[in-house]
C-alpha atoms as a PDB file:
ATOM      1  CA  UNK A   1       6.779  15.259   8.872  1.00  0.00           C
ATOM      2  CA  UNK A   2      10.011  14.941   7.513  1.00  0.00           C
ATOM      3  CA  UNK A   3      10.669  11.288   7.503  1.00  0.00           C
ATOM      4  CA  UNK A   4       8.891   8.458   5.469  1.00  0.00           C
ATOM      5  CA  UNK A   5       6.619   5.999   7.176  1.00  0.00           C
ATOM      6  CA  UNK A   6       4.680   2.970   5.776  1.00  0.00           C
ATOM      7  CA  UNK A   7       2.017   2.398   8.638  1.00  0.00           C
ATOM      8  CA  UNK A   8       0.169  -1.014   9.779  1.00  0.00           C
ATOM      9  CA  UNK A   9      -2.783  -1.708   7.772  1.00  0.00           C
ATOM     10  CA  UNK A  10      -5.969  -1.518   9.373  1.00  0.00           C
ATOM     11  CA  UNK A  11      -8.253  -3.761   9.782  1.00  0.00           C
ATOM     12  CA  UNK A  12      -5.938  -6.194   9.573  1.00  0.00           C
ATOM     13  CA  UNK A  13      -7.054  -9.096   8.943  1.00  0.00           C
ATOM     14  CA  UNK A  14      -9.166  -7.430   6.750  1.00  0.00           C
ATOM     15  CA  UNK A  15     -12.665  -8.164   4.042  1.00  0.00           C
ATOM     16  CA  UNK A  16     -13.207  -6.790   1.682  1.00  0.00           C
ATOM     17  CA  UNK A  17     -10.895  -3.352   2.393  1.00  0.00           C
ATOM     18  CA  UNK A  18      -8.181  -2.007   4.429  1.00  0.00           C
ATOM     19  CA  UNK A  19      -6.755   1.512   4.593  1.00  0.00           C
ATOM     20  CA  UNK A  20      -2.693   1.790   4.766  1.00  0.00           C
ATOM     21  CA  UNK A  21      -1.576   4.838   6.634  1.00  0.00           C
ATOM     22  CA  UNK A  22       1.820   6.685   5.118  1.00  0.00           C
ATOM     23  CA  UNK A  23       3.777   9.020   5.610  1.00  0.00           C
ATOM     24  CA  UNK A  24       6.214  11.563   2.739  1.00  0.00           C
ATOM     25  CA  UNK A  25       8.762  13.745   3.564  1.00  0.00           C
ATOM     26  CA  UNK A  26       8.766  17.553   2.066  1.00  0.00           C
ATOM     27  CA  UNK A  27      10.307  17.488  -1.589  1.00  0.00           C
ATOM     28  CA  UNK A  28       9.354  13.961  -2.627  1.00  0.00           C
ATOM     29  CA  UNK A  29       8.626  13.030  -6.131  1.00  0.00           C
ATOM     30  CA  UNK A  30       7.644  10.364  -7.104  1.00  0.00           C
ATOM     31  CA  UNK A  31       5.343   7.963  -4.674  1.00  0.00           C
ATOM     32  CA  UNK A  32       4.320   4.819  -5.743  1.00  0.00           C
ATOM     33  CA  UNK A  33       2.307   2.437  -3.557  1.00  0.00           C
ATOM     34  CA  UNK A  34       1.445  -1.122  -5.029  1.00  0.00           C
ATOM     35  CA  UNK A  35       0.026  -4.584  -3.778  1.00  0.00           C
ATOM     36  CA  UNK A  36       2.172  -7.748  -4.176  1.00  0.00           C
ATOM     37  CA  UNK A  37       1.007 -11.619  -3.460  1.00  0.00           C
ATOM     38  CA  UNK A  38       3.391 -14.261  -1.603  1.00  0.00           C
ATOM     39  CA  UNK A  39       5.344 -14.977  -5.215  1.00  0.00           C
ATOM     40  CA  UNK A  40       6.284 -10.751  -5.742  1.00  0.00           C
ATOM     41  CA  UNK A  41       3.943 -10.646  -8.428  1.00  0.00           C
ATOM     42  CA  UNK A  42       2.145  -7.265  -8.379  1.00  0.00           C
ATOM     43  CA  UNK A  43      -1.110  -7.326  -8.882  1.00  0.00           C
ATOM     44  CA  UNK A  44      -2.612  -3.745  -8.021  1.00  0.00           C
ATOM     45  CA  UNK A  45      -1.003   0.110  -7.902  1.00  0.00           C
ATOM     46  CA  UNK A  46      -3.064   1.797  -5.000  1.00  0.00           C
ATOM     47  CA  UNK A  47      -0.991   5.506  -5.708  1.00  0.00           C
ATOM     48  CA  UNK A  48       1.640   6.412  -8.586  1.00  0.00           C
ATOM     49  CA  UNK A  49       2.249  10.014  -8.915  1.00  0.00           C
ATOM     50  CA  UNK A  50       3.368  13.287  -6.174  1.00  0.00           C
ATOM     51  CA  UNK A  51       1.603  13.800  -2.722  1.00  0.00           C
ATOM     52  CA  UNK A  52       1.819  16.402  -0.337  1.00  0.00           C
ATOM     53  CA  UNK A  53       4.257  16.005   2.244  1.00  0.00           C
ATOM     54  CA  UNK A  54       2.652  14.982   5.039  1.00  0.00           C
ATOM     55  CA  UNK A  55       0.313  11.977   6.601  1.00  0.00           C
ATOM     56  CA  UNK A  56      -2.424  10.089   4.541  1.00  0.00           C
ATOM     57  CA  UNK A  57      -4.201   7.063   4.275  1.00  0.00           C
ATOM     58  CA  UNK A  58      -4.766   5.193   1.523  1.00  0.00           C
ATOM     59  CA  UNK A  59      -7.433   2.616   0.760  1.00  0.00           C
ATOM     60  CA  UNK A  60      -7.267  -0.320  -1.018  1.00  0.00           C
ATOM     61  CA  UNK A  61     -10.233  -2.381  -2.368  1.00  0.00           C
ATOM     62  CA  UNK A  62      -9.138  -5.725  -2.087  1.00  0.00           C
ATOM     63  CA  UNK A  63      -9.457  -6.146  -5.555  1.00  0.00           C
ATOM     64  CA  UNK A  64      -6.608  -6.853  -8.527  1.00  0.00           C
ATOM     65  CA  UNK A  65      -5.522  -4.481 -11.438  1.00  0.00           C
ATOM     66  CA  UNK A  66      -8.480  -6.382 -13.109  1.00  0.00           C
ATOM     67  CA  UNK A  67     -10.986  -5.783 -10.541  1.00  0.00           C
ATOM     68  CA  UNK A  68     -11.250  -8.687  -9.682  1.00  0.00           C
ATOM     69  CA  UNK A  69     -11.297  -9.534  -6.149  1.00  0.00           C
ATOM     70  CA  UNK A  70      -8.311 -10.845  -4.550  1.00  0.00           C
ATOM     71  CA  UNK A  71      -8.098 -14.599  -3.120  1.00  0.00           C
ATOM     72  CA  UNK A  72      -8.243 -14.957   0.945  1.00  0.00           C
ATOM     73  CA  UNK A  73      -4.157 -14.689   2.124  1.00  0.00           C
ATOM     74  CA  UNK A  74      -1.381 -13.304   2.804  1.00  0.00           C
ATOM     75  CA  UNK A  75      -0.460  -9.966   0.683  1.00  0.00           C
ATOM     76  CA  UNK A  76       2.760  -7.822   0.579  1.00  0.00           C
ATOM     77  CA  UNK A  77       2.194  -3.729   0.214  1.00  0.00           C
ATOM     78  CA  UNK A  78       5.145  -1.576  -0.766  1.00  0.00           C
ATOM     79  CA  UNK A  79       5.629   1.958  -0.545  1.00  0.00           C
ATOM     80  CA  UNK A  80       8.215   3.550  -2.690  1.00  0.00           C
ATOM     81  CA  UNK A  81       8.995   7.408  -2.154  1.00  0.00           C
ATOM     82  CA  UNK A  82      12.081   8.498  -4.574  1.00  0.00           C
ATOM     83  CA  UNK A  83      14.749   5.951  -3.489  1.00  0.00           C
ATOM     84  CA  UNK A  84      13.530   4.551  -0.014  1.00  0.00           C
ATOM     85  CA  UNK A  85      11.459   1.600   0.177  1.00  0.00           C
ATOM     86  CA  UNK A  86       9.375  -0.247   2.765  1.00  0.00           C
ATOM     87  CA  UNK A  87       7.229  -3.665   2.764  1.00  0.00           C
ATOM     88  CA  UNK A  88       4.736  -4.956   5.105  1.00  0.00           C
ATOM     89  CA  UNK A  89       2.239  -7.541   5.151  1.00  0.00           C
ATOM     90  CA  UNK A  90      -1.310  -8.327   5.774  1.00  0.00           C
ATOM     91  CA  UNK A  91      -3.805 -11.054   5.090  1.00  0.00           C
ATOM     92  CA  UNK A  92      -7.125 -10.714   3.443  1.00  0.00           C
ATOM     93  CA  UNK A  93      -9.864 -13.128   5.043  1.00  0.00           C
ATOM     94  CA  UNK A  94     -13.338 -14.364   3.664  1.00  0.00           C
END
């Protein structure tokens, strides 16, 4: 595809993972896909580096850059390719 997409997460509500679908446009560089709680704080990069144009899904463990699992709530995911950015949410339940 040639335009960038940041997909629903699914499931959503979700325990103990969910996978976030995406989409990058030909000739991107730099993608960079991180978890953020309510207060902006990041606490886990799922993807930093190139992909393939194209759609993938990406999974995320539910768990912080510690490896520690995260809390139950409400969690922000952004998806960075080059210079366009896009946020959703979703909520991790026990």
């Amino acid at each position: 595809p040639t335009t960038f997409a940041l997909g629903a997460n699914y499931p959503n509500p979700f325990n103990p993972t969910t996978t976030i679908p995406l989409a990058v446009p030909a000739g991107s560089k730099d993608v960079d896909l991180t978890i953020y709680n309510v207060l902006g704080q990041p606490l886990r990069r799922v993807w930093t580096g190139p992909l393939p144009a194209g759609e993938h899904e990406l999974t995320w463990d539910g768990r912080d850059a510690q490896g520690q699992p995260v809390a139950t709530g409400v969690y922000v995911y952004r998806l960075q390719v080059d210079e366009q950015t896009r946020t959703r949410k979703m909520i991790k339940i026990e």
